[in-house]
C-alpha atoms as a PDB file:
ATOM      1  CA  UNK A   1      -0.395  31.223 -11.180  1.00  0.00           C
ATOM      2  CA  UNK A   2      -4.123  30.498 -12.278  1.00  0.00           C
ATOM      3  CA  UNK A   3      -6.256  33.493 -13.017  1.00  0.00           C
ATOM      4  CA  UNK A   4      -9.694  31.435 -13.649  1.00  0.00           C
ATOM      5  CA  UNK A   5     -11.059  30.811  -9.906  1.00  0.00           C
ATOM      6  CA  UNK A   6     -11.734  26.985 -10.904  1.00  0.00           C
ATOM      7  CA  UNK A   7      -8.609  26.312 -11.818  1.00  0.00           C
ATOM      8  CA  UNK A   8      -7.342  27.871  -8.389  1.00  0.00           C
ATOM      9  CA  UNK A   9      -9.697  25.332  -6.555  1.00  0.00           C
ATOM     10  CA  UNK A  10      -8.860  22.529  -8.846  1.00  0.00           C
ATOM     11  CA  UNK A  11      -5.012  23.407  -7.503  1.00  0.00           C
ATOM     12  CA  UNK A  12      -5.958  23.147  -4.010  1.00  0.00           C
ATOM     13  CA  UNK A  13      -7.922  20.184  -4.671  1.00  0.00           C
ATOM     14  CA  UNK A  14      -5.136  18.238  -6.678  1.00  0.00           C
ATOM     15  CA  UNK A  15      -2.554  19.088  -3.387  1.00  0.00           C
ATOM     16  CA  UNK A  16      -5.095  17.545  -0.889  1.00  0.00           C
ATOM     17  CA  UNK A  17      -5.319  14.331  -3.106  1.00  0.00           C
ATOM     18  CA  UNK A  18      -2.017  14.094  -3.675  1.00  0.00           C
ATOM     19  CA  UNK A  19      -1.045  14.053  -0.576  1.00  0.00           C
ATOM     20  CA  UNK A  20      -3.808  11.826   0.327  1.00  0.00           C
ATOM     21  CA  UNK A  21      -1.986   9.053  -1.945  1.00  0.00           C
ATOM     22  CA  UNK A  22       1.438   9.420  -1.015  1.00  0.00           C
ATOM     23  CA  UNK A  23       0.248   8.744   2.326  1.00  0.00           C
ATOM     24  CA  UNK A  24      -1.482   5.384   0.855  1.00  0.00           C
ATOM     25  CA  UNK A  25       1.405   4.457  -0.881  1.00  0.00           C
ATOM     26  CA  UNK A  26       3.980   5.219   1.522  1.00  0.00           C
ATOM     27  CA  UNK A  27       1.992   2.939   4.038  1.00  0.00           C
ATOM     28  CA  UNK A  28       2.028   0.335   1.816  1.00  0.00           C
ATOM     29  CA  UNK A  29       6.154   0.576   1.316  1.00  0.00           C
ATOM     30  CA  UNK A  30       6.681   0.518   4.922  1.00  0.00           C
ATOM     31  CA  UNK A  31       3.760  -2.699   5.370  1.00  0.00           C
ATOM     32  CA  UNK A  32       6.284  -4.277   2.850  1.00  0.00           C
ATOM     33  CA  UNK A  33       9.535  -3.798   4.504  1.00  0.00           C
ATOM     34  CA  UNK A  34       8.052  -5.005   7.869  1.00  0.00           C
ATOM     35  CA  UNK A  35       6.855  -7.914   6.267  1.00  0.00           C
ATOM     36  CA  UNK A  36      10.200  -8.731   4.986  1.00  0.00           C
ATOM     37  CA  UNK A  37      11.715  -8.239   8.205  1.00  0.00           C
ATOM     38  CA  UNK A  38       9.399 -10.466   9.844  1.00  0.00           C
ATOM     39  CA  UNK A  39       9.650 -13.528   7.038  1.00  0.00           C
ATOM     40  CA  UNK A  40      13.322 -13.099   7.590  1.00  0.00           C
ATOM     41  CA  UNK A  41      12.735 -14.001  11.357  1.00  0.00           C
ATOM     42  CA  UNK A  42      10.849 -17.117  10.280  1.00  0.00           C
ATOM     43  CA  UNK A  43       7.676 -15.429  12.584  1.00  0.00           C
ATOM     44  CA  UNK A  44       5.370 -17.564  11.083  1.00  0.00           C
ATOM     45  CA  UNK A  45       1.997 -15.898  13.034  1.00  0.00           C
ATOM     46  CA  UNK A  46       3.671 -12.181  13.316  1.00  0.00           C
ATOM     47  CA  UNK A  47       4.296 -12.734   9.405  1.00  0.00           C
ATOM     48  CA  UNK A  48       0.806 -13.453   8.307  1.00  0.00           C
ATOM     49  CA  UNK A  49      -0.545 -10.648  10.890  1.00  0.00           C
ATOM     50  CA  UNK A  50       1.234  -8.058   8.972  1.00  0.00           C
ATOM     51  CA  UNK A  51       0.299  -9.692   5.577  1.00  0.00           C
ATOM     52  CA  UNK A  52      -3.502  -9.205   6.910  1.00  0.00           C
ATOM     53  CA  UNK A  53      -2.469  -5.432   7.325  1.00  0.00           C
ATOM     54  CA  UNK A  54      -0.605  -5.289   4.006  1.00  0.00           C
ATOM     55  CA  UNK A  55      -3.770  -6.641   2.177  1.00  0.00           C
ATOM     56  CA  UNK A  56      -6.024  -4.155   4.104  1.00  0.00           C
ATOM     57  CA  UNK A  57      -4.093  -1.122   2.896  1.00  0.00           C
ATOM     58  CA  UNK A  58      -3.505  -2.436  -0.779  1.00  0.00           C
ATOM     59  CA  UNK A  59      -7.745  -2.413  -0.631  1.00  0.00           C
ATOM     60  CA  UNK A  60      -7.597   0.958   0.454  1.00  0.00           C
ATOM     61  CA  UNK A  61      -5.520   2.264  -1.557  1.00  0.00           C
ATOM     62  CA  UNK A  62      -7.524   0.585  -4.937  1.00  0.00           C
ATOM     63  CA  UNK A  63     -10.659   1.780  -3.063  1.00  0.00           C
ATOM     64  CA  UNK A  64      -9.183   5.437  -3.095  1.00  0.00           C
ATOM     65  CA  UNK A  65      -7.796   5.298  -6.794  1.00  0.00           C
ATOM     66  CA  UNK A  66      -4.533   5.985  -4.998  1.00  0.00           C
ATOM     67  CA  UNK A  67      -3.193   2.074  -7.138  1.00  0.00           C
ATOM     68  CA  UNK A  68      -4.143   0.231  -9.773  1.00  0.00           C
ATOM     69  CA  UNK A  69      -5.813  -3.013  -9.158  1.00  0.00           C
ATOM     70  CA  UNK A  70      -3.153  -4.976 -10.542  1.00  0.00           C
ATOM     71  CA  UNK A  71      -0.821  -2.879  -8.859  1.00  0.00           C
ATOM     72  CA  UNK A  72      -2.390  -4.200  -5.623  1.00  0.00           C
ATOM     73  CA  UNK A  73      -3.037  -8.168  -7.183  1.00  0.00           C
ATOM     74  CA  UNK A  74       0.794  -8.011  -7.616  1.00  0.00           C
ATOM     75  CA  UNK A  75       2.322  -6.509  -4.697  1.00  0.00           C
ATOM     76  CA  UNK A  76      -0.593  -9.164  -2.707  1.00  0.00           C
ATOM     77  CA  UNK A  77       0.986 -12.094  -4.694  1.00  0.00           C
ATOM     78  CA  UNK A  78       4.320 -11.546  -4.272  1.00  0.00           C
ATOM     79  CA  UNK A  79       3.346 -11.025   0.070  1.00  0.00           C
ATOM     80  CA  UNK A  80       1.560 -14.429   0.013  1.00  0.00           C
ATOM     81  CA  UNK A  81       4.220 -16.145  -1.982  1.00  0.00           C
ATOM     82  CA  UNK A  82       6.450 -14.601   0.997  1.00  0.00           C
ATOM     83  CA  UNK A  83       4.343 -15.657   3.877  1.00  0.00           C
ATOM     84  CA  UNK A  84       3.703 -19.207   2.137  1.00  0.00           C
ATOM     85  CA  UNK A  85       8.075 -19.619   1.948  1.00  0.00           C
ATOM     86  CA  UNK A  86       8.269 -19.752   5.576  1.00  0.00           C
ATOM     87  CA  UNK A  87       5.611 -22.254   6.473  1.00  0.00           C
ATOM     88  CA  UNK A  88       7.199 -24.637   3.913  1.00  0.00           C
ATOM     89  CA  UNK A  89      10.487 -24.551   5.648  1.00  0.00           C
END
């Protein structure tokens, strides 16, 4: 327990943020799972809706400093490559 009254609002700050990100990131697992789901069904417009919503959250989340950029690049590459399977086929 923190004696210095700076540190005790630095600890109250660091629990708000924290659970400010694993909000942002747990969005962004469950965007991901739906969008599996849906390229699974071969939804070709329901599949690119929720890659619009994916995308929106991954700029969010880089916005917040709750990812890395590159985090988000990646996890946006891999989506497209997902979306862009199912209209070749």
């Amino acid at each position: 327990m923190p004696n210095i009254k700076s540190q005790k609002k630095r600890d109250r700050q660091n629990i708000k943020i924290r659970t400010g990100n694993k909000l942002l990131k747990t969005r962004i697992k469950t965007d991901q799972k739906r969008l599996a789901e849906v390229v699974n069904s071969k939804n070709i417009e329901e599949a690119e809706k929720n890659f619009n919503i994916l995308s929106k959250h991954l700029d969010k989340a880089v916005k917040k400093g709750a990812v890395h950029k590159n985090f988000s690049a990646n996890k946006k590459s891999k989506a497209a490559k997902l979306v862009n399977s199912i209209r070749k086929s």
